[in-house]
N, C-alpha and C. Protein backbone atom coordinates (compact mmCIF):
# COMPACT_ATOMS: atom_id res chain seq x y z
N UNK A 1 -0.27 -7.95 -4.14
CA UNK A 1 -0.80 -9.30 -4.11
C UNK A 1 0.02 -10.16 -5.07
N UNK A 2 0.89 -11.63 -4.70
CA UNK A 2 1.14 -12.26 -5.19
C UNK A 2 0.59 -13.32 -5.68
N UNK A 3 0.42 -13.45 -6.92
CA UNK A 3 -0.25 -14.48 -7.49
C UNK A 3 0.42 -15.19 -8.17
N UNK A 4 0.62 -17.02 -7.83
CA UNK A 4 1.30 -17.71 -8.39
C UNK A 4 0.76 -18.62 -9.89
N UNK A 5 1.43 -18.52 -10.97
CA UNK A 5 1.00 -19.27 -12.04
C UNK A 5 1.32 -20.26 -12.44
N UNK A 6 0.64 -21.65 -12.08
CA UNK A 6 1.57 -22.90 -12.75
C UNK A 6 0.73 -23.57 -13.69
N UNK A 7 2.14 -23.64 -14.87
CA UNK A 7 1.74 -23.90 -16.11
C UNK A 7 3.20 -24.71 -16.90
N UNK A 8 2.46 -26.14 -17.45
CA UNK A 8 4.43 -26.33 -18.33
C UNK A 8 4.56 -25.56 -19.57
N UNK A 9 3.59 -24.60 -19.66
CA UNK A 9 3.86 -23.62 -21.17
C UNK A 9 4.54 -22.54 -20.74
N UNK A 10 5.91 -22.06 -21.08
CA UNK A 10 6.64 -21.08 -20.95
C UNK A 10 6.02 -19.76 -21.15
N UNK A 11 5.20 -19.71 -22.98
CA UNK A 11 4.41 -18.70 -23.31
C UNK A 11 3.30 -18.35 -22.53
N UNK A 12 3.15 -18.88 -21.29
CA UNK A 12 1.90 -18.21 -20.31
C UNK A 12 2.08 -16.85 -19.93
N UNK A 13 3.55 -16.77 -19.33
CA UNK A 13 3.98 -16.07 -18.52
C UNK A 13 4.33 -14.69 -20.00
N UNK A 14 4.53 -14.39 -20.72
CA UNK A 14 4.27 -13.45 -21.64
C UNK A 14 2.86 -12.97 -21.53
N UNK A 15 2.42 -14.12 -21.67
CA UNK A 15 0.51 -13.71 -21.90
C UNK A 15 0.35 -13.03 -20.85
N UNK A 16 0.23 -13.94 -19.33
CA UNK A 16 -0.27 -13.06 -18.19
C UNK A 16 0.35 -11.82 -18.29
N UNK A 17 1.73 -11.64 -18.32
CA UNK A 17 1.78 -10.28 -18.19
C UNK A 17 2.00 -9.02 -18.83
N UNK A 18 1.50 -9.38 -20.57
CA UNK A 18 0.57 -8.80 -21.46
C UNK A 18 -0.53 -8.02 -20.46
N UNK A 19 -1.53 -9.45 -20.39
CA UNK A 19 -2.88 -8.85 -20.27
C UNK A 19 -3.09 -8.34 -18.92
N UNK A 20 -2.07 -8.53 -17.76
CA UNK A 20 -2.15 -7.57 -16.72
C UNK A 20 -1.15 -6.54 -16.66
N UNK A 21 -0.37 -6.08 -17.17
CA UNK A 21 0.18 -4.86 -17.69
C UNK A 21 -0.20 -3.69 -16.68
N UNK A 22 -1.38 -3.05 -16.92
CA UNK A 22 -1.98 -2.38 -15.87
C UNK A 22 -1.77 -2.40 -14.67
N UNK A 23 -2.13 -3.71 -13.92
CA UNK A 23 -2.14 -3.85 -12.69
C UNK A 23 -0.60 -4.36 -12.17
N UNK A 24 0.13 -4.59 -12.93
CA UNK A 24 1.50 -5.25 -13.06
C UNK A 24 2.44 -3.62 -12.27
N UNK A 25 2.55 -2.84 -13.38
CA UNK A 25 2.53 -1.60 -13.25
C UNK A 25 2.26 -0.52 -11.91
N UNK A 26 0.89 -0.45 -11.71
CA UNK A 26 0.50 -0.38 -10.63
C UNK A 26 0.75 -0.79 -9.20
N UNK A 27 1.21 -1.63 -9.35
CA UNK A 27 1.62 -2.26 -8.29
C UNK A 27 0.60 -3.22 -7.84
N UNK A 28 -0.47 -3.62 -8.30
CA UNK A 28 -1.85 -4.35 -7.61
C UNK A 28 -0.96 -5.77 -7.90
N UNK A 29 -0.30 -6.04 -8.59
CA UNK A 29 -0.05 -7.67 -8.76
C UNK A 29 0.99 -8.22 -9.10
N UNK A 30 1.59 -9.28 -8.72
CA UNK A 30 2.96 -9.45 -8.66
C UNK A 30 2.78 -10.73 -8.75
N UNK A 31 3.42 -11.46 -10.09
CA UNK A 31 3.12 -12.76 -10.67
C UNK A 31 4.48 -13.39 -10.50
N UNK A 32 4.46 -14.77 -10.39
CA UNK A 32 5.65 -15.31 -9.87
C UNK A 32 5.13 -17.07 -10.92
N UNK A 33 5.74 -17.53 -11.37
CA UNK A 33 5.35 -18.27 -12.74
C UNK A 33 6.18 -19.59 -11.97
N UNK A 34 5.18 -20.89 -11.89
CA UNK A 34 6.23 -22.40 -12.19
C UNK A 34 5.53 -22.99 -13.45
N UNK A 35 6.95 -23.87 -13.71
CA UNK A 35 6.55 -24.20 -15.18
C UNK A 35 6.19 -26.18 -14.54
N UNK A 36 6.08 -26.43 -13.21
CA UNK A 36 6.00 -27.57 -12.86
C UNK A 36 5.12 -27.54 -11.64
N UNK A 37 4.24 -28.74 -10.86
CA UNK A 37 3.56 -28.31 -9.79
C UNK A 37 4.70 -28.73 -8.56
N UNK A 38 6.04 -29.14 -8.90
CA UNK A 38 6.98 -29.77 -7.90
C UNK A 38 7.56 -28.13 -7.81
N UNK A 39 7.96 -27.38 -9.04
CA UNK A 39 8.73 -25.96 -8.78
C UNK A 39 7.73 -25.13 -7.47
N UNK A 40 6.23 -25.23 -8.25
CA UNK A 40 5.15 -24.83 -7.20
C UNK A 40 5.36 -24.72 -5.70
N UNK A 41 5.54 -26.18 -5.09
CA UNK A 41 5.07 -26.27 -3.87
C UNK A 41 6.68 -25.97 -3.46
N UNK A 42 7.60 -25.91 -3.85
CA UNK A 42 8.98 -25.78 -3.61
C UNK A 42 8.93 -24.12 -3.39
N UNK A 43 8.44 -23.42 -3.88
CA UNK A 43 7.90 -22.20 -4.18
C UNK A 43 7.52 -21.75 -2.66
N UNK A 44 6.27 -22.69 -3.16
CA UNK A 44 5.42 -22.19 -1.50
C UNK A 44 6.34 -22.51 -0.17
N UNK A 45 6.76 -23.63 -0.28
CA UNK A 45 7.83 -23.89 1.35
C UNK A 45 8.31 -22.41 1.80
N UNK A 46 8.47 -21.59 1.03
CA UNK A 46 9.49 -20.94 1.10
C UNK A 46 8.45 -19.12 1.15
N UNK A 47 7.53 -19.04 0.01
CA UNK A 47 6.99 -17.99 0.06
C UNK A 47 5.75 -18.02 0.40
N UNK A 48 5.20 -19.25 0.82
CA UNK A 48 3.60 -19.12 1.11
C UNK A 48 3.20 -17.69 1.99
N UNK A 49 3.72 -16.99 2.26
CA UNK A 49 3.18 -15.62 3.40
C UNK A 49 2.55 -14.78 2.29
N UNK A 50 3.47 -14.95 1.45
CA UNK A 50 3.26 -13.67 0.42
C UNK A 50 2.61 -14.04 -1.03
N UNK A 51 2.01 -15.45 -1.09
CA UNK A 51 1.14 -15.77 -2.35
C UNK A 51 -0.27 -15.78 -1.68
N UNK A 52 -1.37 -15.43 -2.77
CA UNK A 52 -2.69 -15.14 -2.08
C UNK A 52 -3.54 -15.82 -3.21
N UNK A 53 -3.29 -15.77 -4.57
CA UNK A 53 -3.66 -17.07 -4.92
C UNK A 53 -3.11 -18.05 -6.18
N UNK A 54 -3.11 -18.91 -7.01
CA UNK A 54 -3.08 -19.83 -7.38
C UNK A 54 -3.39 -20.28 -8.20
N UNK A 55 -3.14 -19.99 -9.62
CA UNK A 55 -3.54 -20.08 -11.12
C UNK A 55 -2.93 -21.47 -11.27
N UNK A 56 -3.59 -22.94 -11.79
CA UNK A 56 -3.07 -23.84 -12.22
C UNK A 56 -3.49 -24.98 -12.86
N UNK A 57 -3.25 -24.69 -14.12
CA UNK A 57 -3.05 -25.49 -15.42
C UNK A 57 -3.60 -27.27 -14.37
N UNK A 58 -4.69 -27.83 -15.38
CA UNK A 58 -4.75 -29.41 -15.03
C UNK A 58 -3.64 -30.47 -15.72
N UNK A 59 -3.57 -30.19 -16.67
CA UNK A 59 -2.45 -31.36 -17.20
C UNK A 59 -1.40 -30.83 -17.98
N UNK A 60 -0.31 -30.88 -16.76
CA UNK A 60 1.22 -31.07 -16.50
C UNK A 60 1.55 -32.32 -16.83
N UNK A 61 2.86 -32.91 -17.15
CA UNK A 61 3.98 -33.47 -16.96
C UNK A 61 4.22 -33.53 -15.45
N UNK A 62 4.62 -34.78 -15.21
CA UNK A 62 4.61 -34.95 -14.07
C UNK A 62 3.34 -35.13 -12.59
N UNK A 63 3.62 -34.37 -11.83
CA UNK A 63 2.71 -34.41 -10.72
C UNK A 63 1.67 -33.47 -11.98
N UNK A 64 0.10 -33.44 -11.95
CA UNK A 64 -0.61 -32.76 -12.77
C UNK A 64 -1.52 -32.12 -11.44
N UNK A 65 -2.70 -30.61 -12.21
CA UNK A 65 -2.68 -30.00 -11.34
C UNK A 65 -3.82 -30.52 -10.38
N UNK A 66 -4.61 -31.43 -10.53
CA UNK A 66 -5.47 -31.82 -9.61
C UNK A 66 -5.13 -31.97 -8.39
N UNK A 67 -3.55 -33.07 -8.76
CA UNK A 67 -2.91 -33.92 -7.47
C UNK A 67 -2.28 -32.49 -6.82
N UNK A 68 -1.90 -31.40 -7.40
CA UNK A 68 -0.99 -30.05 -6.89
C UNK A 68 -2.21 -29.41 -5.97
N UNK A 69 -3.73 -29.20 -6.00
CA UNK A 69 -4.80 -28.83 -5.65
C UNK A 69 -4.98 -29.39 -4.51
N UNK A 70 -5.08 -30.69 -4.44
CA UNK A 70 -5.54 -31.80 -2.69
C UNK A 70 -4.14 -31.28 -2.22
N UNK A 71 -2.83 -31.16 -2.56
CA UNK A 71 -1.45 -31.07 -1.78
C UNK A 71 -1.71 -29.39 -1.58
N UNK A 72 -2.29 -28.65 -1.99
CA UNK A 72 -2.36 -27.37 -1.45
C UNK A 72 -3.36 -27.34 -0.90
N UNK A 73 -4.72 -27.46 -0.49
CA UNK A 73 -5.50 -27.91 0.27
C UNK A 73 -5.08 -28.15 1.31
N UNK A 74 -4.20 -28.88 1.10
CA UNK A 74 -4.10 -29.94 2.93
C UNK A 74 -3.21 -29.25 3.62
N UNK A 75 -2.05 -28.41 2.75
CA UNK A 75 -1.03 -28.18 3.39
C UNK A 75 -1.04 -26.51 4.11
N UNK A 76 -1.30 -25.75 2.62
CA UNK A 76 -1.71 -24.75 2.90
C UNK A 76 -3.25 -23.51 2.34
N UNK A 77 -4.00 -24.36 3.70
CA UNK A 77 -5.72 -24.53 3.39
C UNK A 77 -6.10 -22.96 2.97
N UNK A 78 -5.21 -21.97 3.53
CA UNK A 78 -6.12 -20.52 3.17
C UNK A 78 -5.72 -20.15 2.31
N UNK A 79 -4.83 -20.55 1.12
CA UNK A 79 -5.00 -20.34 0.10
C UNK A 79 -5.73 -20.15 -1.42
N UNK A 80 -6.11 -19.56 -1.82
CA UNK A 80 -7.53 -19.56 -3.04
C UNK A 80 -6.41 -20.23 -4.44
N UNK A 81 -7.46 -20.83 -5.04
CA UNK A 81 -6.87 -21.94 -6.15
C UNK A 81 -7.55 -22.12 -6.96
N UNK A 82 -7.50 -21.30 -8.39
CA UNK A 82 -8.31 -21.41 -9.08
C UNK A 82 -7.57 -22.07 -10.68
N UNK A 83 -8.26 -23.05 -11.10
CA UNK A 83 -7.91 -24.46 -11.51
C UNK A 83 -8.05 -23.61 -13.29
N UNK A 84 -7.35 -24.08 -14.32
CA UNK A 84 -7.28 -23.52 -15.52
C UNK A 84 -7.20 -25.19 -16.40
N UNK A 85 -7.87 -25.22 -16.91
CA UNK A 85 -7.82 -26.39 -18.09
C UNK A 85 -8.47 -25.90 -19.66
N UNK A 86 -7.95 -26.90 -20.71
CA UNK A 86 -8.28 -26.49 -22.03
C UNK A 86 -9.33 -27.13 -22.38
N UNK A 87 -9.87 -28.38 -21.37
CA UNK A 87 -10.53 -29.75 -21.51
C UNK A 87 -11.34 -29.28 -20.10
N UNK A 88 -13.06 -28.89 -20.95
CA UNK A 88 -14.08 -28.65 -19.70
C UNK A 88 -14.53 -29.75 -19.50
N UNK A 89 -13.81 -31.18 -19.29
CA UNK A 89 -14.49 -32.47 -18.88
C UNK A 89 -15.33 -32.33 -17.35
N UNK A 90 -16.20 -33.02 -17.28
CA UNK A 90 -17.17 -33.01 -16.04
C UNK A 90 -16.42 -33.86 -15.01
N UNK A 91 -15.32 -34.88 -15.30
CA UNK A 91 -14.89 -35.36 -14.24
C UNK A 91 -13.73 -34.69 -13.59
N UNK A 92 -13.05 -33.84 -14.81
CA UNK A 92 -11.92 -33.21 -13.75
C UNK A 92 -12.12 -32.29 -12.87
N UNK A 93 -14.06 -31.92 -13.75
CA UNK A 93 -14.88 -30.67 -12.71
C UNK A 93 -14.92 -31.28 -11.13
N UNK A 94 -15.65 -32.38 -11.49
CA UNK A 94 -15.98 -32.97 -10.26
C UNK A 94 -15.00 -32.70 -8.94
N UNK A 95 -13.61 -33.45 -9.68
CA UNK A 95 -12.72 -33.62 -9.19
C UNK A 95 -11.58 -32.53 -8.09
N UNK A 96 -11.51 -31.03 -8.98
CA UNK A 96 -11.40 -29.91 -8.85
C UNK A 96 -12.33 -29.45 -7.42
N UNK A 97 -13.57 -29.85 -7.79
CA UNK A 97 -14.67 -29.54 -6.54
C UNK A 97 -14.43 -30.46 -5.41
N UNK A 98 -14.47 -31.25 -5.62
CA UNK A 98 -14.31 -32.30 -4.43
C UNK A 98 -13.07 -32.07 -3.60
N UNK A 99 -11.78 -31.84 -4.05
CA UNK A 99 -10.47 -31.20 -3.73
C UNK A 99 -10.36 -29.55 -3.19
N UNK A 100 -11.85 -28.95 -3.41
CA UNK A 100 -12.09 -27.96 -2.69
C UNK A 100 -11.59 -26.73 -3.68
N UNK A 101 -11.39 -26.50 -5.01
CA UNK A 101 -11.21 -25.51 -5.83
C UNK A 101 -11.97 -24.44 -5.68
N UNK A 102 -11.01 -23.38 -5.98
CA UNK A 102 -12.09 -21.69 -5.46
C UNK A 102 -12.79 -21.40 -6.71
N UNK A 103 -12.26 -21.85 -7.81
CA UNK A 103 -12.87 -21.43 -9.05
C UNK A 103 -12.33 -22.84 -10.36
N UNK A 104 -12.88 -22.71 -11.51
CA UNK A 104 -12.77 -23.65 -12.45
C UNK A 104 -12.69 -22.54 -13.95
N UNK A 105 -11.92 -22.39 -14.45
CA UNK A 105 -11.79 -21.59 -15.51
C UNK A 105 -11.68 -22.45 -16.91
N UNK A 106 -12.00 -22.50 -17.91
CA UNK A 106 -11.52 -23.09 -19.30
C UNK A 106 -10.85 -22.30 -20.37
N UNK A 107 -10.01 -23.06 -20.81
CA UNK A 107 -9.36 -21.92 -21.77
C UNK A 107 -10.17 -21.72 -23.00
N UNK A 108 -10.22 -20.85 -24.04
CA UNK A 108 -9.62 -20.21 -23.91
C UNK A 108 -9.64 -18.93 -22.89
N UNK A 109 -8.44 -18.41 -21.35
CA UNK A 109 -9.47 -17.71 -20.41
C UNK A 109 -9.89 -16.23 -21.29
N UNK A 110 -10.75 -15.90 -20.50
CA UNK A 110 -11.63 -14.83 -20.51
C UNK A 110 -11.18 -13.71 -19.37
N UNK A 111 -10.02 -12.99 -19.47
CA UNK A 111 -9.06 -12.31 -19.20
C UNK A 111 -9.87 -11.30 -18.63
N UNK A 112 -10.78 -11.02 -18.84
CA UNK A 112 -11.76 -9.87 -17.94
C UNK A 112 -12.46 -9.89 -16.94
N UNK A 113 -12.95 -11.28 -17.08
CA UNK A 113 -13.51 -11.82 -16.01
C UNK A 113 -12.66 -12.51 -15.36
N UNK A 114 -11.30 -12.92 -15.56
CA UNK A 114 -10.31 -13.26 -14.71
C UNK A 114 -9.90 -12.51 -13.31
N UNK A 115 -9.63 -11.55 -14.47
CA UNK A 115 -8.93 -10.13 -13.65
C UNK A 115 -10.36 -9.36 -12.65
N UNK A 116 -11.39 -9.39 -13.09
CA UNK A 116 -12.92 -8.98 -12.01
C UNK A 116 -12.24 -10.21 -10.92
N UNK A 117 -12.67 -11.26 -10.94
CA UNK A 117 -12.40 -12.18 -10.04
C UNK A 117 -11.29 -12.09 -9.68
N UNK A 118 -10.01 -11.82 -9.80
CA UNK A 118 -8.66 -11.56 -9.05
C UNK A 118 -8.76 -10.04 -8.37
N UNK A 119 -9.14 -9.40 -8.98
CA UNK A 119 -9.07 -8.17 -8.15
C UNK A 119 -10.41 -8.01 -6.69
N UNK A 120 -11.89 -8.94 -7.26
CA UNK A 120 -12.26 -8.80 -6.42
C UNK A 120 -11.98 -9.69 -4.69
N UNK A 121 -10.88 -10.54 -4.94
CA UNK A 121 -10.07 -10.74 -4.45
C UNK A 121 -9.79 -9.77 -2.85
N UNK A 122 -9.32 -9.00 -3.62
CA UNK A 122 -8.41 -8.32 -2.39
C UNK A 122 -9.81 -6.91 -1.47
């Protein structure tokens, strides 16, 4: 299972695959990192067959991840998209929901219950 992570923090991609190590290993998960939501969907043109879901940071530089959420939505709808912010504001909740988000996470995440919810996934 490919799971895509977009985030403009470089140090994500250490973290995630720190704390999935295990499943990294295993073979259960195969992380593929943009540091932009433009690298993202440039990403997907190309690999959407093989991403299943969609880790992404709300405020980017640039396009941010709400606007990356309605553009994956529309484009490519069976994808699961679960939204990561540091800021549990009620409007970006709203917002997230309304745009059809599979999940709403706050940092700091909770890496156990991440990984329950990614694995129960498949």
């Amino acid at each position: 299972m490919t799971i895509m992570v977009v985030d403009d923090e470089e140090d994500v991609e250490s973290l995630f695959k720190q704390k999935f190590r295990k499943e990294i290993k295993q073979g259960k998960i195969n992380f593929h990192f943009a540091l932009s939501a433009e690298a993202a969907l440039q990403f997907l043109q190309n690999h959407e067959a093989s991403v299943v879901l969609i880790l992404s940071d709300i405020n980017m530089p640039g396009m941010n991840g709400l606007e990356l959420l309605k553009i994956i939505k529309e484009r490519f709808s069976h994808l699961k998209v679960f939204m990561i912010t540091a800021y549990g504001d009620e409007q970006n909740y709203k917002i997230a929901m309304a745009y059809k988000a599979d999940d709403y996470i706050t940092k700091p995440v909770n890496f156990e219950i991440l990984k329950e919810k990614i694995l129960n996934l498949t």
